[in-house]
N, C-alpha and C. Protein backbone atom coordinates (compact mmCIF):
# COMPACT_ATOMS: atom_id res chain seq x y z
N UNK A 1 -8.72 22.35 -6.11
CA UNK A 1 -7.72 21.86 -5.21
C UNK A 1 -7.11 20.56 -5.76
N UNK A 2 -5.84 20.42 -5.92
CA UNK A 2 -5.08 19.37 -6.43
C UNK A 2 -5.50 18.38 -5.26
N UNK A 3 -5.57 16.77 -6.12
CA UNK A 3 -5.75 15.66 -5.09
C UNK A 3 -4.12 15.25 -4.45
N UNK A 4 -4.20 14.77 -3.68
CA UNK A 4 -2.97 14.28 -3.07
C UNK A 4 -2.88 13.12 -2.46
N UNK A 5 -2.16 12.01 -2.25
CA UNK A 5 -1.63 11.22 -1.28
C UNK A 5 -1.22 11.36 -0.19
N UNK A 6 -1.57 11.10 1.31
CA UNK A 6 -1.25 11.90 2.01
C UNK A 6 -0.25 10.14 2.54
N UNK A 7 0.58 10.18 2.98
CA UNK A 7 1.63 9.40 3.13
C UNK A 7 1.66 9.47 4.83
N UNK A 8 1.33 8.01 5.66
CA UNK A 8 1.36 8.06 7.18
C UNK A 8 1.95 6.83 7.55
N UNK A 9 3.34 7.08 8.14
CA UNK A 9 4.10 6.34 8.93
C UNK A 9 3.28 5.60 10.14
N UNK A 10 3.37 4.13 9.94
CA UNK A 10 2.24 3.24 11.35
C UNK A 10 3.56 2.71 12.02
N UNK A 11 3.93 2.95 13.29
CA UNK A 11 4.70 2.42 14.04
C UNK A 11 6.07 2.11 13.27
N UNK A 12 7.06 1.33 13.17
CA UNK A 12 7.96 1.46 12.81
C UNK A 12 7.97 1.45 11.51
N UNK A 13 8.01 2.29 10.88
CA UNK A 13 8.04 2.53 9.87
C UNK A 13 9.08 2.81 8.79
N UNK A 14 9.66 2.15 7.74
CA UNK A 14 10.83 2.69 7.03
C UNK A 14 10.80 3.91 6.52
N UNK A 15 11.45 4.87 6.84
CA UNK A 15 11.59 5.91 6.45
C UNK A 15 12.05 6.02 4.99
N UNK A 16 12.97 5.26 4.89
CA UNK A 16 13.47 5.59 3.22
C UNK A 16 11.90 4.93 2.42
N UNK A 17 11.35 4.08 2.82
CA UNK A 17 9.97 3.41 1.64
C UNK A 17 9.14 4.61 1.49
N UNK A 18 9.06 5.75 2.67
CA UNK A 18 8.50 6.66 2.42
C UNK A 18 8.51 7.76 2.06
N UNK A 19 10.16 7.64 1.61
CA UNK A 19 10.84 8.83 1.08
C UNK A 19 10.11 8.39 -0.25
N UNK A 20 10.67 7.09 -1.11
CA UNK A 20 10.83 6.23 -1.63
C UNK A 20 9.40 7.05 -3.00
N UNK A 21 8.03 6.75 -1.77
CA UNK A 21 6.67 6.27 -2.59
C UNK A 21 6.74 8.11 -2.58
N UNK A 22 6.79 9.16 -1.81
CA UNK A 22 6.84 10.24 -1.75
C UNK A 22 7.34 10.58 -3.71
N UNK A 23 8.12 10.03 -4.13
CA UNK A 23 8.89 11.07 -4.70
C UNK A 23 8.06 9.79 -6.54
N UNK A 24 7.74 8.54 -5.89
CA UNK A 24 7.16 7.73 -6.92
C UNK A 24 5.71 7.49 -7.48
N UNK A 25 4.98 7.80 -6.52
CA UNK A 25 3.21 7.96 -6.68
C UNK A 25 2.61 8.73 -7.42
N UNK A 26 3.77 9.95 -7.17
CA UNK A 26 3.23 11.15 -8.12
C UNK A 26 3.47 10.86 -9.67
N UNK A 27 4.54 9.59 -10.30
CA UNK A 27 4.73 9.38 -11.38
C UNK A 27 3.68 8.34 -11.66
N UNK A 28 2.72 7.66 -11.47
CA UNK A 28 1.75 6.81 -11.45
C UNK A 28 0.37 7.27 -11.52
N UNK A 29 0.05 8.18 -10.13
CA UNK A 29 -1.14 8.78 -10.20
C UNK A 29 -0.91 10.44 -10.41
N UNK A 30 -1.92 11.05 -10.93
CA UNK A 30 -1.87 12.67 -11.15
C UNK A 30 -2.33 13.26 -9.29
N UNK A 31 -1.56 12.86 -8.65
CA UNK A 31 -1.64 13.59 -7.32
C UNK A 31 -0.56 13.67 -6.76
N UNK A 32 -0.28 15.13 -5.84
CA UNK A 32 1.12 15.25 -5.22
C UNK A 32 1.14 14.28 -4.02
N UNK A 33 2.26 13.72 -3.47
CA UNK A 33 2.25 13.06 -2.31
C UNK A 33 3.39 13.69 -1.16
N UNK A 34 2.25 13.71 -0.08
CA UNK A 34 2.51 14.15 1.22
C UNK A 34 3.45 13.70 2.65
N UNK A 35 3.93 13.74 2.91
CA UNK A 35 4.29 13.19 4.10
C UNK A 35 3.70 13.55 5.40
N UNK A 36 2.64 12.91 6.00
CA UNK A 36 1.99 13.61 7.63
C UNK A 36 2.52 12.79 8.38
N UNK A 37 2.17 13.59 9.49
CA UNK A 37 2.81 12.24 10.87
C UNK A 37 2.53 11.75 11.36
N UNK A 38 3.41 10.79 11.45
CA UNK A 38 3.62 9.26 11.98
C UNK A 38 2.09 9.47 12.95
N UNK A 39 1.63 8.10 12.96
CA UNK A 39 1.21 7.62 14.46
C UNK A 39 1.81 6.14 14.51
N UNK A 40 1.51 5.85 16.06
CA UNK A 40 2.02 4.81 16.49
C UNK A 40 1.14 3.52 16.27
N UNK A 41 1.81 2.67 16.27
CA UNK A 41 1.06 1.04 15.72
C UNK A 41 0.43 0.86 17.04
N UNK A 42 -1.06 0.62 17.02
CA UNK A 42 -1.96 0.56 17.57
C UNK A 42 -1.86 -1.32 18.18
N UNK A 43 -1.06 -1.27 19.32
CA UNK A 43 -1.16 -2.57 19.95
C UNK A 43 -2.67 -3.45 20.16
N UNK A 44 -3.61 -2.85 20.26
CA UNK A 44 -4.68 -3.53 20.99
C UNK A 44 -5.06 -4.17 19.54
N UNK A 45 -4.24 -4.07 18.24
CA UNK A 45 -4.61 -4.94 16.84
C UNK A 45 -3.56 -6.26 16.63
N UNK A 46 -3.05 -6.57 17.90
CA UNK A 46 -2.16 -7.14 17.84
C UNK A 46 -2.73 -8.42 18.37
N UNK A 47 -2.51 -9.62 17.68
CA UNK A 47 -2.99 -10.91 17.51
C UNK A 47 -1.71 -12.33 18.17
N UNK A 48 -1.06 -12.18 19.32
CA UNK A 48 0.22 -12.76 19.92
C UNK A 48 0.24 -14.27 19.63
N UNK A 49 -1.45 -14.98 19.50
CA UNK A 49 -1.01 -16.22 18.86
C UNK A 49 -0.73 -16.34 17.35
N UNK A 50 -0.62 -15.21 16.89
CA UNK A 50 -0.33 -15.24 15.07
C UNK A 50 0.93 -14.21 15.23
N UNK A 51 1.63 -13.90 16.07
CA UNK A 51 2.24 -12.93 15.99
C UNK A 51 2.31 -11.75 14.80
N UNK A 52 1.37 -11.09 14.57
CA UNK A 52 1.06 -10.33 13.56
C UNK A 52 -0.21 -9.30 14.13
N UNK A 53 -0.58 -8.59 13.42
CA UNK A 53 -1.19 -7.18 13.08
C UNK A 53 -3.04 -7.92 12.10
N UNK A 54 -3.67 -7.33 13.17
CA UNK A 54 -5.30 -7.81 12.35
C UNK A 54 -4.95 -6.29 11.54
N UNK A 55 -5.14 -6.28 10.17
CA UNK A 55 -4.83 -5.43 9.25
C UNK A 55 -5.79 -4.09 8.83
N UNK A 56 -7.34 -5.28 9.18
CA UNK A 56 -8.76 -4.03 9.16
C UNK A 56 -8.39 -3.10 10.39
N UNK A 57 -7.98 -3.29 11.66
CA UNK A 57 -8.17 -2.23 12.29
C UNK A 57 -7.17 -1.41 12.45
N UNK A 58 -5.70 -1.55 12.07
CA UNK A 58 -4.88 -0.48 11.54
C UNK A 58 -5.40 0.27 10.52
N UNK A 59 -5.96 -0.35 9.60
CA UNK A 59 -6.63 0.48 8.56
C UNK A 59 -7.78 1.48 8.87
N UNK A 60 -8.36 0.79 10.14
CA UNK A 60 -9.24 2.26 10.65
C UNK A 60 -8.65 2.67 11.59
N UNK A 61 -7.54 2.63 11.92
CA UNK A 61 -6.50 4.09 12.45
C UNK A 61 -6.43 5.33 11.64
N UNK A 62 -5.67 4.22 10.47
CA UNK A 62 -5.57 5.55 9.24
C UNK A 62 -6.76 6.33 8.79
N UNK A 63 -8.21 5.94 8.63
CA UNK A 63 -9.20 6.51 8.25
C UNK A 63 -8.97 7.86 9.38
N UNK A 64 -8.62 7.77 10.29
CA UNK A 64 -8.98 8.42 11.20
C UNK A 64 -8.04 9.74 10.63
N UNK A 65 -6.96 9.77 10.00
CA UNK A 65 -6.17 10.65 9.49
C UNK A 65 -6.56 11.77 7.90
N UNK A 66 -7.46 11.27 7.45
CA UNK A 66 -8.09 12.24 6.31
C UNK A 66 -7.68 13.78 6.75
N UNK A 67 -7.40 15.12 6.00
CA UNK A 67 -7.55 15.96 6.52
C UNK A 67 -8.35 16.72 5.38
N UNK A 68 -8.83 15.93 4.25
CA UNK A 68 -9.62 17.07 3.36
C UNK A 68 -10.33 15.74 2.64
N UNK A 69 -11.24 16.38 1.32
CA UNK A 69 -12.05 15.38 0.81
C UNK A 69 -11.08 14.44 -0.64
N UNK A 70 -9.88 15.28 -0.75
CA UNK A 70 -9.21 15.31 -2.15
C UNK A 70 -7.87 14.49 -1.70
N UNK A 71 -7.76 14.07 -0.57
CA UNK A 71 -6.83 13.28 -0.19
C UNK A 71 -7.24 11.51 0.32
N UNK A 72 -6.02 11.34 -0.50
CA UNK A 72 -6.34 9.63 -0.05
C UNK A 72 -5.11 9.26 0.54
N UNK A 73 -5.12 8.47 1.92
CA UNK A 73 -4.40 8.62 3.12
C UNK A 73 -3.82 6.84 2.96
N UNK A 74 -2.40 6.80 3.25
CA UNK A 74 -1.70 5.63 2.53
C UNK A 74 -1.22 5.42 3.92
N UNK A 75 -1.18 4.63 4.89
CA UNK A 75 -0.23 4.17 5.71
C UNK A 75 0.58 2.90 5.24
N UNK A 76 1.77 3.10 5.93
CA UNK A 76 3.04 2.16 6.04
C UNK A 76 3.73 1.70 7.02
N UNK A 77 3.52 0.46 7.20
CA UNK A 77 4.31 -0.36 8.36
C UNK A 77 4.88 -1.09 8.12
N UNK A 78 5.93 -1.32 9.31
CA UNK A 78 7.05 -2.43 9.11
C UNK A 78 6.17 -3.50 10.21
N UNK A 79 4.69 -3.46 10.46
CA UNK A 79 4.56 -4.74 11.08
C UNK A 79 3.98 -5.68 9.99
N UNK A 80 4.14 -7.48 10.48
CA UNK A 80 3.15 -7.92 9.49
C UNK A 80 1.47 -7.99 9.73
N UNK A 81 1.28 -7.86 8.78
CA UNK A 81 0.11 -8.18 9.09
C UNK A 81 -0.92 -9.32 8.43
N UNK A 82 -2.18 -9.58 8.85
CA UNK A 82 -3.19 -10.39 8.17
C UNK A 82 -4.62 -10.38 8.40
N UNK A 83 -5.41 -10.94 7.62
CA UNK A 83 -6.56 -10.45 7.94
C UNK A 83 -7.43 -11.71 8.01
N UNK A 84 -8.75 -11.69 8.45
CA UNK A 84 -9.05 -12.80 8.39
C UNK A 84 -9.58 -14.09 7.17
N UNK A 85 -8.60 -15.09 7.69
CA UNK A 85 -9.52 -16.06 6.25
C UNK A 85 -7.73 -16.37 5.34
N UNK A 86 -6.80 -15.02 5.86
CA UNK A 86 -5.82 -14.92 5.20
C UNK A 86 -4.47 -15.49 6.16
N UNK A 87 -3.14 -16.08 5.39
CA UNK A 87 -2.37 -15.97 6.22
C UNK A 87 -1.25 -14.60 6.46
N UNK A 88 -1.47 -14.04 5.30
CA UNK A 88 -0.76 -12.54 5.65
C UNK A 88 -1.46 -11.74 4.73
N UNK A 89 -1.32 -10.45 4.35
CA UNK A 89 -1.75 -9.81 3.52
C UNK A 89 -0.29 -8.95 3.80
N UNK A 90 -0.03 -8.08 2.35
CA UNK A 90 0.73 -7.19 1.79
C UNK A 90 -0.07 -5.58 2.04
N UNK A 91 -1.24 -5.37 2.10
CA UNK A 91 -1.76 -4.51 2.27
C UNK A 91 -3.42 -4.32 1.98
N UNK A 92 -4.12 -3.39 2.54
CA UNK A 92 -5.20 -3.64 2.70
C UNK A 92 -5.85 -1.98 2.53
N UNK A 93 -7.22 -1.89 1.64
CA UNK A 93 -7.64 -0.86 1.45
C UNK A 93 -9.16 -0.56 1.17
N UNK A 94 -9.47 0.24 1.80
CA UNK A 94 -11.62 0.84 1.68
C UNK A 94 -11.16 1.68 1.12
N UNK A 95 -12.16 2.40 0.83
CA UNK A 95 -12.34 3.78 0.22
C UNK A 95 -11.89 5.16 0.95
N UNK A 96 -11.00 5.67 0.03
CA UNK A 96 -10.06 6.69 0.90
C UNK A 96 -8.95 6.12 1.30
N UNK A 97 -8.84 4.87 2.05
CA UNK A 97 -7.47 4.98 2.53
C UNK A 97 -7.07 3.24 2.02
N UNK A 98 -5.54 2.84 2.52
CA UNK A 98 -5.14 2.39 1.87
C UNK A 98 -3.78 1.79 3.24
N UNK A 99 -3.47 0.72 3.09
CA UNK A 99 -2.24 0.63 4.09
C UNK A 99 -1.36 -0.89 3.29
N UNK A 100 0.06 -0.48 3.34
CA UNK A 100 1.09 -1.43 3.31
C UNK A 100 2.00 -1.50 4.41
N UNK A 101 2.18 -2.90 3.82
CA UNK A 101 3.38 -3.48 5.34
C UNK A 101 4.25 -3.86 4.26
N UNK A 102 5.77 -3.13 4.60
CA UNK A 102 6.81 -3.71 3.98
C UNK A 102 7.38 -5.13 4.55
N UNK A 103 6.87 -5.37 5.65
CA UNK A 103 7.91 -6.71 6.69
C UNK A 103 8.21 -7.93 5.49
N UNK A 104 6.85 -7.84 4.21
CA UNK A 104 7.59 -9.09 3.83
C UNK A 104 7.63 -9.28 1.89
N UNK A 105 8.26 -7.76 1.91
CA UNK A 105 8.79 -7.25 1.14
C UNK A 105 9.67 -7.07 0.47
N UNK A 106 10.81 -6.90 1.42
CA UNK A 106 12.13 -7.13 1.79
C UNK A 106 12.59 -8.23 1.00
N UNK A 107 13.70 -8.80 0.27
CA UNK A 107 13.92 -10.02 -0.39
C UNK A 107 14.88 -10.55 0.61
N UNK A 108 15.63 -9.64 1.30
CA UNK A 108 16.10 -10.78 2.82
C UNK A 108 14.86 -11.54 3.70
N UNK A 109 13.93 -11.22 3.61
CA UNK A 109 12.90 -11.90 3.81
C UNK A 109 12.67 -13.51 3.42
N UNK A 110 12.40 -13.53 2.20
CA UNK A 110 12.64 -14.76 1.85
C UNK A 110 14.10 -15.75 1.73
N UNK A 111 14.92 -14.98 2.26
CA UNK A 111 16.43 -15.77 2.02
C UNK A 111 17.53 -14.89 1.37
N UNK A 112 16.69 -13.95 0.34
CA UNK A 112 17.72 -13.43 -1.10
C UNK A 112 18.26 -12.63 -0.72
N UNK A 113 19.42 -12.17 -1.24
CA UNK A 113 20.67 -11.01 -0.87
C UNK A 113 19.62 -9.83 -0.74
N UNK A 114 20.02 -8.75 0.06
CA UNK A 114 19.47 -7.48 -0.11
C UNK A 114 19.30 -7.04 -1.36
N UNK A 115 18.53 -6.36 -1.85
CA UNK A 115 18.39 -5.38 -3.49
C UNK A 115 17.36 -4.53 -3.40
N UNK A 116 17.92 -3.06 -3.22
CA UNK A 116 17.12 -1.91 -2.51
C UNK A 116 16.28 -1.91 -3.88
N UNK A 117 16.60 -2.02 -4.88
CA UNK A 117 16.23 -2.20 -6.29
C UNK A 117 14.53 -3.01 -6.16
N UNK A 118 14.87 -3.88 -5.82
CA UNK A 118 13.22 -4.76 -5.91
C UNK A 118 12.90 -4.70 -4.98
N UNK A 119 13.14 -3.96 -3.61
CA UNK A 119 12.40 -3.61 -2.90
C UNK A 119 11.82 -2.53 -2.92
N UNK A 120 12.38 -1.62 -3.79
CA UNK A 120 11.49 -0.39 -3.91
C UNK A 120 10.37 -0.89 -4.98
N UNK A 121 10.63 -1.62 -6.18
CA UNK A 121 9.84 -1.57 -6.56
C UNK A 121 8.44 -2.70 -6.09
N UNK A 122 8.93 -3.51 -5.41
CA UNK A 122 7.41 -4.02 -4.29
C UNK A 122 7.00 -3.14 -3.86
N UNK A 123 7.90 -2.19 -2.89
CA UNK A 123 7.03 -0.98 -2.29
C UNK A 123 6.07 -0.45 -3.14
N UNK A 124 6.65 0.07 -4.71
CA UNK A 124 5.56 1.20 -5.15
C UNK A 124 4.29 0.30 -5.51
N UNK A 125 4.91 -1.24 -6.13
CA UNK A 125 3.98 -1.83 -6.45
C UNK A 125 2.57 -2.32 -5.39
N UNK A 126 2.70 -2.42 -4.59
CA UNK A 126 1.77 -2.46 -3.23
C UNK A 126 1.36 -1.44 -3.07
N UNK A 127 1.70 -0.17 -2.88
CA UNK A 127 1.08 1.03 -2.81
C UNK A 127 0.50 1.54 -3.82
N UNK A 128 0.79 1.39 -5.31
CA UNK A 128 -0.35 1.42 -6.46
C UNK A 128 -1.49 0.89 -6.19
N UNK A 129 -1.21 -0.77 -5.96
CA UNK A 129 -1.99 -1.46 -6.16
C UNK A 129 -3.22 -1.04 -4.68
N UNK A 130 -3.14 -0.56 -2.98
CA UNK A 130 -3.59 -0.47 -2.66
C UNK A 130 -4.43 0.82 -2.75
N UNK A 131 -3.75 1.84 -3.24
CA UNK A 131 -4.01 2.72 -3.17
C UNK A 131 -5.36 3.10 -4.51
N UNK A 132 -4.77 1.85 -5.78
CA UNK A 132 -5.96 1.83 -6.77
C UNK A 132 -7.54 1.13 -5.96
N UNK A 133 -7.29 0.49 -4.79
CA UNK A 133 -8.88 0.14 -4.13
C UNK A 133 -8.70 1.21 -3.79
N UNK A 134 -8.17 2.06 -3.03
CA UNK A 134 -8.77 3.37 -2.51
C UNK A 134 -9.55 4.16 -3.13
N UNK A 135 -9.47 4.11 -4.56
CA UNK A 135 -9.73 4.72 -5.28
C UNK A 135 -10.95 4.34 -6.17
N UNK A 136 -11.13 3.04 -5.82
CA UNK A 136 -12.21 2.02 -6.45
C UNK A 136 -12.25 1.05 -7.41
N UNK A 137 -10.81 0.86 -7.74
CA UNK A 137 -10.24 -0.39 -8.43
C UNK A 137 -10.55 -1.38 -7.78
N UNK A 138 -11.19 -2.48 -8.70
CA UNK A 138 -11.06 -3.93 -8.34
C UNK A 138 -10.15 -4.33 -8.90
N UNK A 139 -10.29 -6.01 -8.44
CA UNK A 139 -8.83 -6.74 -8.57
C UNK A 139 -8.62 -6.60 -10.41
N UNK A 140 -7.92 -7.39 -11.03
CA UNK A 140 -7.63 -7.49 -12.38
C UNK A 140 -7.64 -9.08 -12.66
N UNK A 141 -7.67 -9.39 -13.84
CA UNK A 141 -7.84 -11.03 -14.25
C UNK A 141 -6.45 -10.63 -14.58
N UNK A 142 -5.79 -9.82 -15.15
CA UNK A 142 -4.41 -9.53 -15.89
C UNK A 142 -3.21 -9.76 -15.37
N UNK A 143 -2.39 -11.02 -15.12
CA UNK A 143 -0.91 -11.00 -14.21
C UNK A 143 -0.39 -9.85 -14.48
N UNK A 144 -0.39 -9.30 -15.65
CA UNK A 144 1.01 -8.41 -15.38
C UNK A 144 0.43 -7.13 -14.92
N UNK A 145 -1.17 -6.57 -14.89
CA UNK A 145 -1.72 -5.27 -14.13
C UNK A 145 -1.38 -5.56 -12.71
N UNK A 146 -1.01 -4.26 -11.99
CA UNK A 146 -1.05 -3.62 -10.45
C UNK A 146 -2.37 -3.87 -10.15
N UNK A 147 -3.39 -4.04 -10.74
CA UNK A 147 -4.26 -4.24 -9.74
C UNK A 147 -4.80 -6.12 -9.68
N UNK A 148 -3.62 -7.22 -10.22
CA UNK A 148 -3.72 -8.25 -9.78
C UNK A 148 -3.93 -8.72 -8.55
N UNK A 149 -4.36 -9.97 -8.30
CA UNK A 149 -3.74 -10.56 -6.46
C UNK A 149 -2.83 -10.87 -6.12
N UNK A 150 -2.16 -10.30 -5.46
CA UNK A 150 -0.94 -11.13 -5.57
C UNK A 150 -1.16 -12.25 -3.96
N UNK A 151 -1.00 -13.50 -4.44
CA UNK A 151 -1.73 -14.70 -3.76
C UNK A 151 0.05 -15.06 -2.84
N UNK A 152 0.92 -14.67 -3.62
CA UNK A 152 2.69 -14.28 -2.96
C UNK A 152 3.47 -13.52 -3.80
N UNK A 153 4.79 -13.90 -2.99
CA UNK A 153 5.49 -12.19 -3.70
C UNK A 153 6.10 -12.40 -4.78
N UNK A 154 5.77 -13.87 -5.84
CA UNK A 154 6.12 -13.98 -7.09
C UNK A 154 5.21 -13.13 -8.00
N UNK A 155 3.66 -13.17 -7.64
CA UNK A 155 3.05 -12.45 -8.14
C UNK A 155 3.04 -10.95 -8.25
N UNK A 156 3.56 -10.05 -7.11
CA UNK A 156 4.05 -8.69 -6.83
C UNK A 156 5.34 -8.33 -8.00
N UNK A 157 6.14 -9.48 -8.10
CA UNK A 157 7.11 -8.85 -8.63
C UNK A 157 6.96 -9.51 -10.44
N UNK A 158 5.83 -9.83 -10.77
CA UNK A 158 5.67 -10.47 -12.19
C UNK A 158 4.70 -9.08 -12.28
N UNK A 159 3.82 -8.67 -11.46
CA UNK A 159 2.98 -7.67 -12.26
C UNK A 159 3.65 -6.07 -12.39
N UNK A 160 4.52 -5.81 -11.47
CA UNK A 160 5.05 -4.96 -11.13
C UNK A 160 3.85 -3.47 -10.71
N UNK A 161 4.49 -2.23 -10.77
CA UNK A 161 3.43 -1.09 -10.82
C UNK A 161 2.61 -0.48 -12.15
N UNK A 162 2.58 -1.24 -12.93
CA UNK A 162 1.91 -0.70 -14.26
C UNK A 162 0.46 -1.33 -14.14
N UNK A 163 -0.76 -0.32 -14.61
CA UNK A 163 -1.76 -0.92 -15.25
C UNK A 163 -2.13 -1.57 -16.36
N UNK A 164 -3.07 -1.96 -16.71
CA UNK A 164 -2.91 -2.27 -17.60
C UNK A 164 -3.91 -1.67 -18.53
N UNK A 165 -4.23 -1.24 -19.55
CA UNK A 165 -5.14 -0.43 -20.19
C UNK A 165 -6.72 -0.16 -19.62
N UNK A 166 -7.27 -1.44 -19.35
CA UNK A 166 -8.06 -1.23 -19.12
C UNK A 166 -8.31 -0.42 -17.62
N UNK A 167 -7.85 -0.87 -16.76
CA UNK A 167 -7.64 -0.39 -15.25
C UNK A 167 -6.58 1.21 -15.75
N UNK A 168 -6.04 1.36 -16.15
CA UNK A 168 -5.55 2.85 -16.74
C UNK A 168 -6.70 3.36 -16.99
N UNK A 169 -7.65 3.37 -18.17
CA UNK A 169 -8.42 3.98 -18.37
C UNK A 169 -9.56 4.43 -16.76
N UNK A 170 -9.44 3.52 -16.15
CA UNK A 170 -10.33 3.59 -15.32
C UNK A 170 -9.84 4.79 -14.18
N UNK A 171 -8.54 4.46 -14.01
CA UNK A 171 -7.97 5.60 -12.90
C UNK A 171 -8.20 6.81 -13.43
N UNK A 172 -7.99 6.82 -14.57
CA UNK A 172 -7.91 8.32 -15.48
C UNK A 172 -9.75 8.98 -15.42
N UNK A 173 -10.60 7.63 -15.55
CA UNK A 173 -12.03 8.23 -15.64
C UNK A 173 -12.56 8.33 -14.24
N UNK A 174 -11.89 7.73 -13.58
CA UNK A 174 -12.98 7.65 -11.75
C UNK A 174 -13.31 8.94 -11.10
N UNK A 175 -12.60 10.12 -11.75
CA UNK A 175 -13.47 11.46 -11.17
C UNK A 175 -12.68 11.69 -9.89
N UNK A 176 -11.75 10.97 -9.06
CA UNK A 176 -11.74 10.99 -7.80
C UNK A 176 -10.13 11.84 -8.30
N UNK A 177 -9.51 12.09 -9.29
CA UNK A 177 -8.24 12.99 -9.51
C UNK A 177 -8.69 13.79 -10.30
């Protein structure tokens, strides 16, 4: 059975980011990617004096979405989120699953003209990068590997979606594709 990405819309969700990673994941990792449906952003993770999203328990929404052993389940939201200890996180991932928030992604975000251009590629780059913990990647010492930290979104867009040899080799050996 081919592995797959299974791709899950969390509450408002951009549709085009998920057209977007749909048609881009599969050029990164050797698995087809899916589109399942949506569920709704789980309010009771909602934190009103941080106005934001506690990020672990959206992420065990999505666990809740697996539908086989060969799929690793990616949610995407347009809320922000953060976790604790942190002031935001870009995305967050255990084993199997994997979740990004585009909210601060976006380069109108920080001020800059729109450019669907570097926003797609944050998108894929966040979804590599979460989707490589799904998979059992740790972080990287390497700025320019996907599986860096990115500590802000200078760092997202200096490493971009590439591995880097060593973390390549590793996706290719982890058994889990």
């Amino acid at each position: 059975m081919a592995p797959k990405i299974g791709l899950v819309g969390v509450g408002e969700a951009d549709s085009t980011a998920i057209s977007w990673l749909r048609q881009d994941l599969p050029t990164v990792f050797p698995a087809e990617a899916l589109v399942l449906a949506p569920i709704p952003l789980p309010f009771r993770h909602f934190r009103g004096w941080r106005n934001q999203f506690l990020a672990e328990g959206i992420l065990d929404e999505v666990a809740g979405i697996a539908r086989s052993n060969n799929m690793i389940c990616l949610g995407i939201t347009g809320a922000d989120l953060f976790s604790p200890g942190l002031n935001f996180v870009f995305g967050i991932a255990s084993t199997r699953r994997a979740l990004i928030s585009t909210f601060r992604l976006r380069p109108g975000f920080y001020g800059m003209p729109e450019n669907q251009e570097l926003y797609r590629r944050r998108i894929l780059t966040e979804a590599v990068h979460e989707t490589g913990h799904a998979i059992g990647l740790s972080h990287c010492e390497h700025p320019g590997c996907v599986m860096y930290f990115s500590n802000w979104i200078g760092d997202t867009d200096q490493k971009g979606p590439g591995f880097c040899y060593r973390c390549r080799r590793r996706v290719d050996h982890t058994g889990v594709w």
